[in-house]
PDB file of N, CA and C in Angstrom:
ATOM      1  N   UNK A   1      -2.381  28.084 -10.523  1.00  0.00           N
ATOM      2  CA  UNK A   1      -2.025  26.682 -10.570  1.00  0.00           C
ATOM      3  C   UNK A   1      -2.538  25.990  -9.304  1.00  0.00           C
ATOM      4  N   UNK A   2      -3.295  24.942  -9.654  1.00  0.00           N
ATOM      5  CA  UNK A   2      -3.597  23.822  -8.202  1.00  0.00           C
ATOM      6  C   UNK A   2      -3.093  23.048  -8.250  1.00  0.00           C
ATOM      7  N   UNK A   3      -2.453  22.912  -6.435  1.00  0.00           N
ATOM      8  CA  UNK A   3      -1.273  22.016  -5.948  1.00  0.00           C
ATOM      9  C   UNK A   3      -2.364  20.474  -5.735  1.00  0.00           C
ATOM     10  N   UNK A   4      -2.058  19.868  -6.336  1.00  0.00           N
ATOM     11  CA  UNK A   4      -2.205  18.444  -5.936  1.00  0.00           C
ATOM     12  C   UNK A   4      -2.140  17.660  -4.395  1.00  0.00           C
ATOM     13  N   UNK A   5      -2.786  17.754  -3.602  1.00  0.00           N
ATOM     14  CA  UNK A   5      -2.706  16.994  -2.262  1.00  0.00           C
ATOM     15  C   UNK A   5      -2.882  15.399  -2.043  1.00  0.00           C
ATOM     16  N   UNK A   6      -2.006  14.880  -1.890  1.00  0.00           N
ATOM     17  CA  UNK A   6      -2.244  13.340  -1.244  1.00  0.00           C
ATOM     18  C   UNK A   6      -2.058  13.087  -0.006  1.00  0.00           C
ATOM     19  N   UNK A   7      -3.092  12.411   0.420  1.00  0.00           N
ATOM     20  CA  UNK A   7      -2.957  12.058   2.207  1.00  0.00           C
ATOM     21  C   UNK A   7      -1.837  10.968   2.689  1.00  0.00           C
ATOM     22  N   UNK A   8      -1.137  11.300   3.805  1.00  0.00           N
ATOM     23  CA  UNK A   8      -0.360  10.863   4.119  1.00  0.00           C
ATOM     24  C   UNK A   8      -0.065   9.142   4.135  1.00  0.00           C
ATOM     25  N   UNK A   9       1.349   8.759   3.657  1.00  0.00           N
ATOM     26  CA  UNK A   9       1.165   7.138   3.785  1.00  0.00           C
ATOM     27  C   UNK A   9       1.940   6.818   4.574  1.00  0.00           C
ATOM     28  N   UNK A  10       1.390   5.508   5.024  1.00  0.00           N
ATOM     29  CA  UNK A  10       1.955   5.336   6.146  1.00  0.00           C
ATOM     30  C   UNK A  10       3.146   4.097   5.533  1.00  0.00           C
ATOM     31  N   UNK A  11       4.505   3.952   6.096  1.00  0.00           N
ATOM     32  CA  UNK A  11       5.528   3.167   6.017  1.00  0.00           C
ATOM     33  C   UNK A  11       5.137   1.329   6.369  1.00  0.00           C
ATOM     34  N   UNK A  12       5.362   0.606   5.345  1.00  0.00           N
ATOM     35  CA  UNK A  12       5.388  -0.956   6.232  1.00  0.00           C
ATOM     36  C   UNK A  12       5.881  -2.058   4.809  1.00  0.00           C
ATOM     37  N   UNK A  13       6.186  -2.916   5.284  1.00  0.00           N
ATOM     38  CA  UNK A  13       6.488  -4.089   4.449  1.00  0.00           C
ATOM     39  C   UNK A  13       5.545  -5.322   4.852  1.00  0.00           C
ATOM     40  N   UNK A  14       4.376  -5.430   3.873  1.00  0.00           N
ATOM     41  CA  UNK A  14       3.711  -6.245   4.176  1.00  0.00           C
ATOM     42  C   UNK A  14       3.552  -7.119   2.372  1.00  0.00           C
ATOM     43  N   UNK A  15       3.679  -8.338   2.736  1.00  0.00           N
ATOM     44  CA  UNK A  15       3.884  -9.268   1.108  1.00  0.00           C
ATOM     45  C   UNK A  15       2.294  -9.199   1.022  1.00  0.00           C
ATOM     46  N   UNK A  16       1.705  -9.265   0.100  1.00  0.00           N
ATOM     47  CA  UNK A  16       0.440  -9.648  -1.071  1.00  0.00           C
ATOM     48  C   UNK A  16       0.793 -10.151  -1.983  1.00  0.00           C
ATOM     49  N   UNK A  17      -0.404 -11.140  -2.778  1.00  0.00           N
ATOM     50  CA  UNK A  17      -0.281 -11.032  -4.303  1.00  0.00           C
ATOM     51  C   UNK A  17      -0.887 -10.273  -4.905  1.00  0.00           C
ATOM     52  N   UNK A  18      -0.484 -10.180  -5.966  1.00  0.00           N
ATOM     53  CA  UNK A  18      -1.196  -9.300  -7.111  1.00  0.00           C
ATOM     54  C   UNK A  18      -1.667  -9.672  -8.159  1.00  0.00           C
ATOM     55  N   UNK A  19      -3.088 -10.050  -8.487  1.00  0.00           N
ATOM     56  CA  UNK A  19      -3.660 -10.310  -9.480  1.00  0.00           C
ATOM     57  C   UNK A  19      -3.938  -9.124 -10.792  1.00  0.00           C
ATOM     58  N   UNK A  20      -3.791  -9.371 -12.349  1.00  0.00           N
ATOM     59  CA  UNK A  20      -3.487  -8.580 -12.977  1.00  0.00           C
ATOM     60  C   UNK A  20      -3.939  -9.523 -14.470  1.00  0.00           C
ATOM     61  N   UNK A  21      -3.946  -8.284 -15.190  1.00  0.00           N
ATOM     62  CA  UNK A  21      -4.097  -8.973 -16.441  1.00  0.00           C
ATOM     63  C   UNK A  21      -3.217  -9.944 -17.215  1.00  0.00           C
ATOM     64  N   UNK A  22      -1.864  -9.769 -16.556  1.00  0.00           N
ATOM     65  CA  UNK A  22      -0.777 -10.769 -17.105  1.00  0.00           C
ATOM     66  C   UNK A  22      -0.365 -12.169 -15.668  1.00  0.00           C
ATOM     67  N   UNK A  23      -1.282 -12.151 -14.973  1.00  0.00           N
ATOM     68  CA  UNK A  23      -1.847 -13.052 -14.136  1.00  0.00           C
ATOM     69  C   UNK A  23      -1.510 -13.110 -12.519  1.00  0.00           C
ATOM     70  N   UNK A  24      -0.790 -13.773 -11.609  1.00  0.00           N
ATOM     71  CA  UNK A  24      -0.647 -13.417 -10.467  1.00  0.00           C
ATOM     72  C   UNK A  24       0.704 -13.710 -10.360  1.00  0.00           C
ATOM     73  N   UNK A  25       1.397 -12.587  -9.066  1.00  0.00           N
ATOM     74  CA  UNK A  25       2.788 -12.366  -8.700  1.00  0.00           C
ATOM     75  C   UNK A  25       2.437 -12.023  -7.511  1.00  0.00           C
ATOM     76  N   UNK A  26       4.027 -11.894  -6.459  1.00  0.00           N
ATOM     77  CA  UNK A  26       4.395 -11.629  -5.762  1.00  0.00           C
ATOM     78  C   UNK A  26       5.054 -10.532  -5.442  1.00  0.00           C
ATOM     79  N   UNK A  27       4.182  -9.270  -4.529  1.00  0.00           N
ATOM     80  CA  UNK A  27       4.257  -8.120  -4.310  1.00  0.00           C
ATOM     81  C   UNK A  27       4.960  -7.616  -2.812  1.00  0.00           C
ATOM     82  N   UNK A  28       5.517  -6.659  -2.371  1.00  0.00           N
ATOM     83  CA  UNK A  28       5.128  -6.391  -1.157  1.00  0.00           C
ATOM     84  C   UNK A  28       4.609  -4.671  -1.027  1.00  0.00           C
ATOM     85  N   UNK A  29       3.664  -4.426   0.000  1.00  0.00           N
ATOM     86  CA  UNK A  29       3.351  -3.080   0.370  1.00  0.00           C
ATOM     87  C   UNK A  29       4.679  -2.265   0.801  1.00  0.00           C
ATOM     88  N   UNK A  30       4.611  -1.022   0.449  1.00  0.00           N
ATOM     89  CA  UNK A  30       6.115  -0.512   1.232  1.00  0.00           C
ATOM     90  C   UNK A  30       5.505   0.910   1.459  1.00  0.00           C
ATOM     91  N   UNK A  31       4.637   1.536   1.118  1.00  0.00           N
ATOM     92  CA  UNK A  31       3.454   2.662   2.101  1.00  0.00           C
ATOM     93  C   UNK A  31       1.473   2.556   1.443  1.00  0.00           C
ATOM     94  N   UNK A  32       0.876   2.819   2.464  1.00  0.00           N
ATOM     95  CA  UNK A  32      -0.235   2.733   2.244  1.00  0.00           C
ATOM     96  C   UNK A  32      -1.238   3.450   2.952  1.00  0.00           C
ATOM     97  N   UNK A  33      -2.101   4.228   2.239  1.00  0.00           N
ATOM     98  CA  UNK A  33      -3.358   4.984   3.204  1.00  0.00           C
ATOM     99  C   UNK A  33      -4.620   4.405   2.195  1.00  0.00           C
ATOM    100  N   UNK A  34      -5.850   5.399   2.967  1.00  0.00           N
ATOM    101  CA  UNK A  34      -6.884   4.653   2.634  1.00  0.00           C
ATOM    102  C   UNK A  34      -7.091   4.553   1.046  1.00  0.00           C
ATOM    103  N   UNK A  35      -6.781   5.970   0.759  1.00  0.00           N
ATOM    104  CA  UNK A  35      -6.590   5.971  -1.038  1.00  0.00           C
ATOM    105  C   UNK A  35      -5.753   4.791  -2.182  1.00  0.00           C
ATOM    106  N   UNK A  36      -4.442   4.472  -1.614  1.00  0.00           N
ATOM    107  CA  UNK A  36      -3.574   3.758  -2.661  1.00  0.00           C
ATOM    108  C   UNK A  36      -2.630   3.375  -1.796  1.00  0.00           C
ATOM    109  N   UNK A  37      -1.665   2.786  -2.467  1.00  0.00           N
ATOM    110  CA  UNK A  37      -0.506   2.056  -1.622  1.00  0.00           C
ATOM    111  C   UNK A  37       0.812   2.312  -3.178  1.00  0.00           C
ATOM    112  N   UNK A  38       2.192   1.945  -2.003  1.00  0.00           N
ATOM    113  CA  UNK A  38       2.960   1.706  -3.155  1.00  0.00           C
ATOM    114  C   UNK A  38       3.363   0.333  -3.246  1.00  0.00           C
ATOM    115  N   UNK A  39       3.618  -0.241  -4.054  1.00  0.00           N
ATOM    116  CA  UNK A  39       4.264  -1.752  -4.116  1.00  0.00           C
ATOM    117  C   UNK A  39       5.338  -1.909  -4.741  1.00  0.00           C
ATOM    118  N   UNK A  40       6.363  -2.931  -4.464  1.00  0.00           N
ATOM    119  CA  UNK A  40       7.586  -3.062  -4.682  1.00  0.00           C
ATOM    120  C   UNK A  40       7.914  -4.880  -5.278  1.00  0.00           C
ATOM    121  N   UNK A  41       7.935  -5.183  -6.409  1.00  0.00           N
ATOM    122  CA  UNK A  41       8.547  -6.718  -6.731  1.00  0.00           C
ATOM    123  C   UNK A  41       7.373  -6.832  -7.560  1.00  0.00           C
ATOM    124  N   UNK A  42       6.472  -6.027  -8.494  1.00  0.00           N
ATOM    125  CA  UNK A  42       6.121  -6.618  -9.377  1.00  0.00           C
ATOM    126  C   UNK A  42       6.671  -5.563 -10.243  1.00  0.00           C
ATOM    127  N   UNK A  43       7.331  -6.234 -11.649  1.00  0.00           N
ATOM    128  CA  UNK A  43       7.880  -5.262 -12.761  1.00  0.00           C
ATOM    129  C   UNK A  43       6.729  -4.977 -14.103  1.00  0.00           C
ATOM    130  N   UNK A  44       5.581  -6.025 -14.132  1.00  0.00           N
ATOM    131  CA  UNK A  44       5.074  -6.504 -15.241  1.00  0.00           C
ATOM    132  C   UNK A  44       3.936  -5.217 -15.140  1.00  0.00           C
ATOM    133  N   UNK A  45       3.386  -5.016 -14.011  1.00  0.00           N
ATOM    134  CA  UNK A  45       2.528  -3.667 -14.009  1.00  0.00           C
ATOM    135  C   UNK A  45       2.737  -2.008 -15.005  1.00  0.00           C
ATOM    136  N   UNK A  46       1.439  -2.175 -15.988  1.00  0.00           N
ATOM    137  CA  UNK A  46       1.676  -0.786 -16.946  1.00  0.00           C
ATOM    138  C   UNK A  46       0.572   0.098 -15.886  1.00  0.00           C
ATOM    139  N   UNK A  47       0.713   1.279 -16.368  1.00  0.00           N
ATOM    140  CA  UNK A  47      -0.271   2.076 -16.065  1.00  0.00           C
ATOM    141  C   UNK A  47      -1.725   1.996 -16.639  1.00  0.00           C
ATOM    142  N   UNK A  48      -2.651   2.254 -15.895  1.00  0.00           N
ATOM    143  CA  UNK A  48      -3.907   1.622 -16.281  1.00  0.00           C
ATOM    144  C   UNK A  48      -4.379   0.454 -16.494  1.00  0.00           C
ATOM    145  N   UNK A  49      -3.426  -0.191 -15.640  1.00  0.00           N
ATOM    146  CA  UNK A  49      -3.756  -1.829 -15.248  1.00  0.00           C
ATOM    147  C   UNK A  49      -4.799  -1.633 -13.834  1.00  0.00           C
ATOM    148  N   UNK A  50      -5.716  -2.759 -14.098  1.00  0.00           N
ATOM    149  CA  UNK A  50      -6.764  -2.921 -13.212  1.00  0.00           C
ATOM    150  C   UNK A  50      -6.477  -4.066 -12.681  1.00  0.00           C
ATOM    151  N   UNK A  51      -5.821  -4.107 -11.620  1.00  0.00           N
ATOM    152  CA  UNK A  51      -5.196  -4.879  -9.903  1.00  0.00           C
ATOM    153  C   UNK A  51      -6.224  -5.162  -8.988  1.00  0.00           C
ATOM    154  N   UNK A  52      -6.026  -6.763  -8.935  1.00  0.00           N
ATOM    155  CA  UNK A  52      -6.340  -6.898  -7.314  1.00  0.00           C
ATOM    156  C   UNK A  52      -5.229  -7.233  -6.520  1.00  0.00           C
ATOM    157  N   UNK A  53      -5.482  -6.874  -5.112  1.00  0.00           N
ATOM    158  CA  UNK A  53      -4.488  -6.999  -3.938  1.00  0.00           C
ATOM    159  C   UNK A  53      -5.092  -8.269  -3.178  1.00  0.00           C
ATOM    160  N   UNK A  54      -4.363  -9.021  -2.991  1.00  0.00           N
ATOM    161  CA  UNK A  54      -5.062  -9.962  -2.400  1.00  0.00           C
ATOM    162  C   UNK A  54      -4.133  -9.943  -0.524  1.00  0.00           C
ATOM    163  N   UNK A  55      -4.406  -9.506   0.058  1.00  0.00           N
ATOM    164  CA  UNK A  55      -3.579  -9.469   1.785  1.00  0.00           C
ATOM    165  C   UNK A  55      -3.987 -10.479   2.474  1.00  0.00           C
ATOM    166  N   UNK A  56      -3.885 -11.558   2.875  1.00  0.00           N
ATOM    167  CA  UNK A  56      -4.340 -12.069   4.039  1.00  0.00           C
ATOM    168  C   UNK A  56      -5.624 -12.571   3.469  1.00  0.00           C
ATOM    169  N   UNK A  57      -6.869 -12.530   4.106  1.00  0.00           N
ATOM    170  CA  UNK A  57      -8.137 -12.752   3.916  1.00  0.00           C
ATOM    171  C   UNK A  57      -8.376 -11.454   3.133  1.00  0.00           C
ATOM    172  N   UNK A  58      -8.175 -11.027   3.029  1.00  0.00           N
ATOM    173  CA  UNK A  58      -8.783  -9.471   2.293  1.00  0.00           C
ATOM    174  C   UNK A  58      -8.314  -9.374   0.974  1.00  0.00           C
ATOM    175  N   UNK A  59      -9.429  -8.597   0.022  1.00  0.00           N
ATOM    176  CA  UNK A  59      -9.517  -8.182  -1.525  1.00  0.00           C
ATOM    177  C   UNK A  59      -9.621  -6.943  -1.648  1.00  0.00           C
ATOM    178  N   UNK A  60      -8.534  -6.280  -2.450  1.00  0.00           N
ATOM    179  CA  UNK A  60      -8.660  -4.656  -2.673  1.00  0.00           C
ATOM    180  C   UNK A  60      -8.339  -4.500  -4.493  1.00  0.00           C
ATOM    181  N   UNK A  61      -9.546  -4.144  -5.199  1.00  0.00           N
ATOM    182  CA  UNK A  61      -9.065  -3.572  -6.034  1.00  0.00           C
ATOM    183  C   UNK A  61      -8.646  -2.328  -6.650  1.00  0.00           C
ATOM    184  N   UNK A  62      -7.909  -1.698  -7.314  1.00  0.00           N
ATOM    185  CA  UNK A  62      -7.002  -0.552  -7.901  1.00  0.00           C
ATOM    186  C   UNK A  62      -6.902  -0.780  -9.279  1.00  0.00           C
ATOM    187  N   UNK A  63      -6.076   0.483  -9.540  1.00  0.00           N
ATOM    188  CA  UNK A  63      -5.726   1.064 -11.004  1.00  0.00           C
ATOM    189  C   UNK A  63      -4.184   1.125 -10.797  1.00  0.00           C
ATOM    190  N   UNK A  64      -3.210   0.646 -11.434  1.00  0.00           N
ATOM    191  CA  UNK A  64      -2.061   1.122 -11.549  1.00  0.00           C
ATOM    192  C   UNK A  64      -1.982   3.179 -12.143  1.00  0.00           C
ATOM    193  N   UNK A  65      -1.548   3.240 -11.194  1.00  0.00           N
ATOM    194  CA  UNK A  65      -1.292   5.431 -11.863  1.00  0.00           C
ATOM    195  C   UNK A  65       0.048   5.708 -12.287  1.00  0.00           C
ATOM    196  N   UNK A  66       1.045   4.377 -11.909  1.00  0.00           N
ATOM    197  CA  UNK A  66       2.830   4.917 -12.004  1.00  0.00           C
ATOM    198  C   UNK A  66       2.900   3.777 -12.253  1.00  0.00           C
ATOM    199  N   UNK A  67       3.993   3.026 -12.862  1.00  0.00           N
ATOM    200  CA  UNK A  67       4.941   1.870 -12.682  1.00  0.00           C
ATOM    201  C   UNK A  67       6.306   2.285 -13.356  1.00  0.00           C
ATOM    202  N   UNK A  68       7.148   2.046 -12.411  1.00  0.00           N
ATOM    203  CA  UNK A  68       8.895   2.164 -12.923  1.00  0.00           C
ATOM    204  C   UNK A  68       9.521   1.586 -12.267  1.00  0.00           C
ATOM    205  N   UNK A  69      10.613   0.734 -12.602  1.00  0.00           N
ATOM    206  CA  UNK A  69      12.225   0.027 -12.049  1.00  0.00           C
ATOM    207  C   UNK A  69      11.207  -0.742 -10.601  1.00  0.00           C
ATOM    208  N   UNK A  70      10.007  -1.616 -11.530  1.00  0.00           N
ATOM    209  CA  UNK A  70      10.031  -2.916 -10.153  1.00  0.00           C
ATOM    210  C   UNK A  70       8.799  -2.138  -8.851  1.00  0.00           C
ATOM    211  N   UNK A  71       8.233  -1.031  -9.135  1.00  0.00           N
ATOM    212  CA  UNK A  71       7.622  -0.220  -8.520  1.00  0.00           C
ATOM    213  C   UNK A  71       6.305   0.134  -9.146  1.00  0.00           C
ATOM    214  N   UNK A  72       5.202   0.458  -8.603  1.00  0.00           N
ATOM    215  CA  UNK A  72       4.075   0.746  -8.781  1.00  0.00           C
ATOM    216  C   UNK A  72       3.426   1.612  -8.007  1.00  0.00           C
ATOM    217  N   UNK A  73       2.300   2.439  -7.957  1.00  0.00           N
ATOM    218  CA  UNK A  73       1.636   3.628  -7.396  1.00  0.00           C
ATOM    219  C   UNK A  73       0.105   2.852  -7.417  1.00  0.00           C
ATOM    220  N   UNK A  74      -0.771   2.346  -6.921  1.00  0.00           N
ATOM    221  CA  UNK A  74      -1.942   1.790  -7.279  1.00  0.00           C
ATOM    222  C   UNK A  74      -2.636   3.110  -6.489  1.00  0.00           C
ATOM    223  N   UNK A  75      -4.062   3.100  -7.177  1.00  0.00           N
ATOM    224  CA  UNK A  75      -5.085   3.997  -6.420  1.00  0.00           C
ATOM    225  C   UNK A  75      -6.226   2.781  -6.437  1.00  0.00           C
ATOM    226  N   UNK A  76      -6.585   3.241  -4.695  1.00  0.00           N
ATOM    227  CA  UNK A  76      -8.284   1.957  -4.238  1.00  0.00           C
ATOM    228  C   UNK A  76      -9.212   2.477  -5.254  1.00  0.00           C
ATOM    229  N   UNK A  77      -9.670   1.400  -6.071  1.00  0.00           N
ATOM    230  CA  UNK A  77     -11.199   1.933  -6.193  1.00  0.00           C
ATOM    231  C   UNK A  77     -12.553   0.761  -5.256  1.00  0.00           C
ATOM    232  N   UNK A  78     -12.857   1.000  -4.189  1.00  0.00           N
ATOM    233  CA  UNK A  78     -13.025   2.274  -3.793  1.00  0.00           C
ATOM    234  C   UNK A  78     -12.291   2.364  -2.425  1.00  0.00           C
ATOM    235  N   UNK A  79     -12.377   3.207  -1.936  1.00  0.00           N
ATOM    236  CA  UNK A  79     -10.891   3.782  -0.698  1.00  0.00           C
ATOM    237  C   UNK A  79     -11.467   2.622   0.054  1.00  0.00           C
ATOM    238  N   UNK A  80     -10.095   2.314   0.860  1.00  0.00           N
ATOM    239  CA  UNK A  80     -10.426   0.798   1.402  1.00  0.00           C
ATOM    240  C   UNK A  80     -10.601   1.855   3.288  1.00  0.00           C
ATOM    241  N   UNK A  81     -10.646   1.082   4.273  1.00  0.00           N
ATOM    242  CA  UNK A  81     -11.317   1.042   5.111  1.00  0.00           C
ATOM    243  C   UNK A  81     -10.114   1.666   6.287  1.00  0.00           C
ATOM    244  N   UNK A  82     -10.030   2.094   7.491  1.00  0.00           N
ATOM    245  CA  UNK A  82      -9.136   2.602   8.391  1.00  0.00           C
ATOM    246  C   UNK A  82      -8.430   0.812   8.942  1.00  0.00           C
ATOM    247  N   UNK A  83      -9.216   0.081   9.022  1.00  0.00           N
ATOM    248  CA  UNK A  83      -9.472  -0.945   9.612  1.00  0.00           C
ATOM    249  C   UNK A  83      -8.321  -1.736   9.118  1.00  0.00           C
ATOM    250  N   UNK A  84      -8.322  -1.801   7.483  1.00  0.00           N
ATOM    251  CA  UNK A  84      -7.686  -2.874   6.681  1.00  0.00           C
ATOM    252  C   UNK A  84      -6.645  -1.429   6.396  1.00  0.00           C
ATOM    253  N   UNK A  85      -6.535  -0.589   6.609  1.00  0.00           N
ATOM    254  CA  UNK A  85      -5.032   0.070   6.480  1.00  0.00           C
ATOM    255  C   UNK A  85      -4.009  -0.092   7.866  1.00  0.00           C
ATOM    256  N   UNK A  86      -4.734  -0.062   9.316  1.00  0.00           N
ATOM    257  CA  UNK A  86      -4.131  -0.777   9.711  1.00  0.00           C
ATOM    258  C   UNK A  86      -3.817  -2.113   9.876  1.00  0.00           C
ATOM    259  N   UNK A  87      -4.057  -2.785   9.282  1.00  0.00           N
ATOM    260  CA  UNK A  87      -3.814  -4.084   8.982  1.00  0.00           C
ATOM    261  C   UNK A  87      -2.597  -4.511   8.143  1.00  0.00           C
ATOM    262  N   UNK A  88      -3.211  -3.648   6.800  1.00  0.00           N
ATOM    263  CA  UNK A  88      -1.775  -3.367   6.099  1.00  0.00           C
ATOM    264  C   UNK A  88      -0.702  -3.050   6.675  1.00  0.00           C
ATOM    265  N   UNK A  89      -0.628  -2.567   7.499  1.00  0.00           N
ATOM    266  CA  UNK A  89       0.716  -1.738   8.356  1.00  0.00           C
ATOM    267  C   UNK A  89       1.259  -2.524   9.374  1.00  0.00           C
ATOM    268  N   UNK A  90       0.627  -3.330   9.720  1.00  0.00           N
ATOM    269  CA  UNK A  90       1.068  -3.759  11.260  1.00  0.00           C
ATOM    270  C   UNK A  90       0.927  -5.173  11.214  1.00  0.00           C
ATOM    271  N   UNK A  91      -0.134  -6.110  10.266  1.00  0.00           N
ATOM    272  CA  UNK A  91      -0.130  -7.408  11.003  1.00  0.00           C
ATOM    273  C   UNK A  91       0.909  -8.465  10.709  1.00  0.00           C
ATOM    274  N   UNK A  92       1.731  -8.125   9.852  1.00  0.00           N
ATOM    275  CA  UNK A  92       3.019  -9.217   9.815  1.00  0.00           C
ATOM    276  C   UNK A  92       4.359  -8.740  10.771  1.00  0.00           C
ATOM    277  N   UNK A  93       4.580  -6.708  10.451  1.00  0.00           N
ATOM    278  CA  UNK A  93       5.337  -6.830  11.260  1.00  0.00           C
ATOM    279  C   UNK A  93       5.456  -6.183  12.682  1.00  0.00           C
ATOM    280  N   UNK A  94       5.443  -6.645  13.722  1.00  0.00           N
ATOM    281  CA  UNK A  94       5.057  -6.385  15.249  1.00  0.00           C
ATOM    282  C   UNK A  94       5.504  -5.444  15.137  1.00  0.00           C
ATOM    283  N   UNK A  95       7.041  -5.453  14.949  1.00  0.00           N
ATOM    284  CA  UNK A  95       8.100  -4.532  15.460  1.00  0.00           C
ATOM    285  C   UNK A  95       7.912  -3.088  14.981  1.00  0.00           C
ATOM    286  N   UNK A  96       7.171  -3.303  13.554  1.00  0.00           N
ATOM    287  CA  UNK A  96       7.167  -1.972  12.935  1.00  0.00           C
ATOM    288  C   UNK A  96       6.392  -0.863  13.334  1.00  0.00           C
ATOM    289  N   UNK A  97       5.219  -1.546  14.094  1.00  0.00           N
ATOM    290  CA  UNK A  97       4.318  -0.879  14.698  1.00  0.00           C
ATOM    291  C   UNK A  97       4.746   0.113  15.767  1.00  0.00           C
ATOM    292  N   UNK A  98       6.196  -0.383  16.435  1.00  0.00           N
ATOM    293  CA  UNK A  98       6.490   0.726  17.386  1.00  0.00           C
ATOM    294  C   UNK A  98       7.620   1.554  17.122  1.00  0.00           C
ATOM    295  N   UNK A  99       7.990   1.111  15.822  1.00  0.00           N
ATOM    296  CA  UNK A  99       9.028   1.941  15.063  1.00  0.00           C
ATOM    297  C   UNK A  99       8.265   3.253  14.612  1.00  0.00           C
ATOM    298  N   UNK A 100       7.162   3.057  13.907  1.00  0.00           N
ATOM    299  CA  UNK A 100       6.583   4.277  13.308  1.00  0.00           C
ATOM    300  C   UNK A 100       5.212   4.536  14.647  1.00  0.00           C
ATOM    301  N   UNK A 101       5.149   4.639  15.616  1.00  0.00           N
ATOM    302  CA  UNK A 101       3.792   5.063  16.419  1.00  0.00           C
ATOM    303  C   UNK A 101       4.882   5.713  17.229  1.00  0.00           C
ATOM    304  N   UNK A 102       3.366   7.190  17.559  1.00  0.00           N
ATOM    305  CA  UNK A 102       4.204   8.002  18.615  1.00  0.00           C
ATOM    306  C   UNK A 102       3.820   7.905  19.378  1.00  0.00           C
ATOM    307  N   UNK A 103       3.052   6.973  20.221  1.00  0.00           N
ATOM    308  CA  UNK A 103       2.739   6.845  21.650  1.00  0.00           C
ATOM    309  C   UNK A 103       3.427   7.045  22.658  1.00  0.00           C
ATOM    310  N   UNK A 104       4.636   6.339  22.226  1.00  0.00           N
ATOM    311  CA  UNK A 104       5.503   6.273  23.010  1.00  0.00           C
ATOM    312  C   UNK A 104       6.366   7.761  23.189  1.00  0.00           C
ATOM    313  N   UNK A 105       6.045   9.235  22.512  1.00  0.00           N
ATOM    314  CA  UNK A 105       6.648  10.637  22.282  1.00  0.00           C
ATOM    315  C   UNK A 105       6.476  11.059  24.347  1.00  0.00           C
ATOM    316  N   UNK A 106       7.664  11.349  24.682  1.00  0.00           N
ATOM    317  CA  UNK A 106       6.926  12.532  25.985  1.00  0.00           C
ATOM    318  C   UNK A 106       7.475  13.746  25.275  1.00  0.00           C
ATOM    319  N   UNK A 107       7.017  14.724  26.245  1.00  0.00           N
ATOM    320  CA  UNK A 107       7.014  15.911  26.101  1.00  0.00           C
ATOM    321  C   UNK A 107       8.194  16.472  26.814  1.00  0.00           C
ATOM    322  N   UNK A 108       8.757  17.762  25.820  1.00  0.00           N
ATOM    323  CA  UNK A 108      10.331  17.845  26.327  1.00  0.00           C
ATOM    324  C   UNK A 108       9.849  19.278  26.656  1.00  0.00           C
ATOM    325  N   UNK A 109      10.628  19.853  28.251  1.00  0.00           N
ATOM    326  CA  UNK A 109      10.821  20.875  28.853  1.00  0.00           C
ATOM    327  C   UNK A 109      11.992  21.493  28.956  1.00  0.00           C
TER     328      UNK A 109
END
């Protein structure tokens, strides 16, 4: 049997819309890496819906892979950029950025 691997996502609440075949709504990001993101506040999303993300100045399109209870699983086609994932993560909320970064880790003796 082969285990399925997905790369790690990273945590954030960032709002988008979501353009879709049943037309545009109001989404927010709630994890995201370069592959897919999850989204939270659109209910109307089926699986094998073909999504755009609209963030800020930026356009990402996807495939819905999951939707249940107000939730969605999108996968990038094609994997979006390191650049615009941190973006996703960090540019609305400051604070979150030092909630989830370990820069700030020392080292315990």
């Amino acid at each position: 049997m082969v285990q399925q691997y997905r790369r790690h996502r990273y945590p954030t609440e960032f709002p988008v819309e979501i353009l879709s075949g049943e037309g545009k709504s109001k989404a927010q990001v709630i994890d995201v890496n370069e592959t897919g993101a999850r989204i939270c506040g659109d209910g109307t999303l089926k699986r094998g819906d073909k999504v755009t993300i609209i963030a800020s100045a930026d356009r990402v399109t996807g495939v819905v892979r999951w939707a249940a209870a107000g939730r969605a699983g999108i996968s990038f086609t094609p994997m979006i950029s390191l650049r615009l994932v941190d973006a996703l993560r960090y540019a609305k909320r400051p604070g979150l950025r030092q909630r989830f970064s370990s820069a700030g880790l020392q080292e315990m003796r």
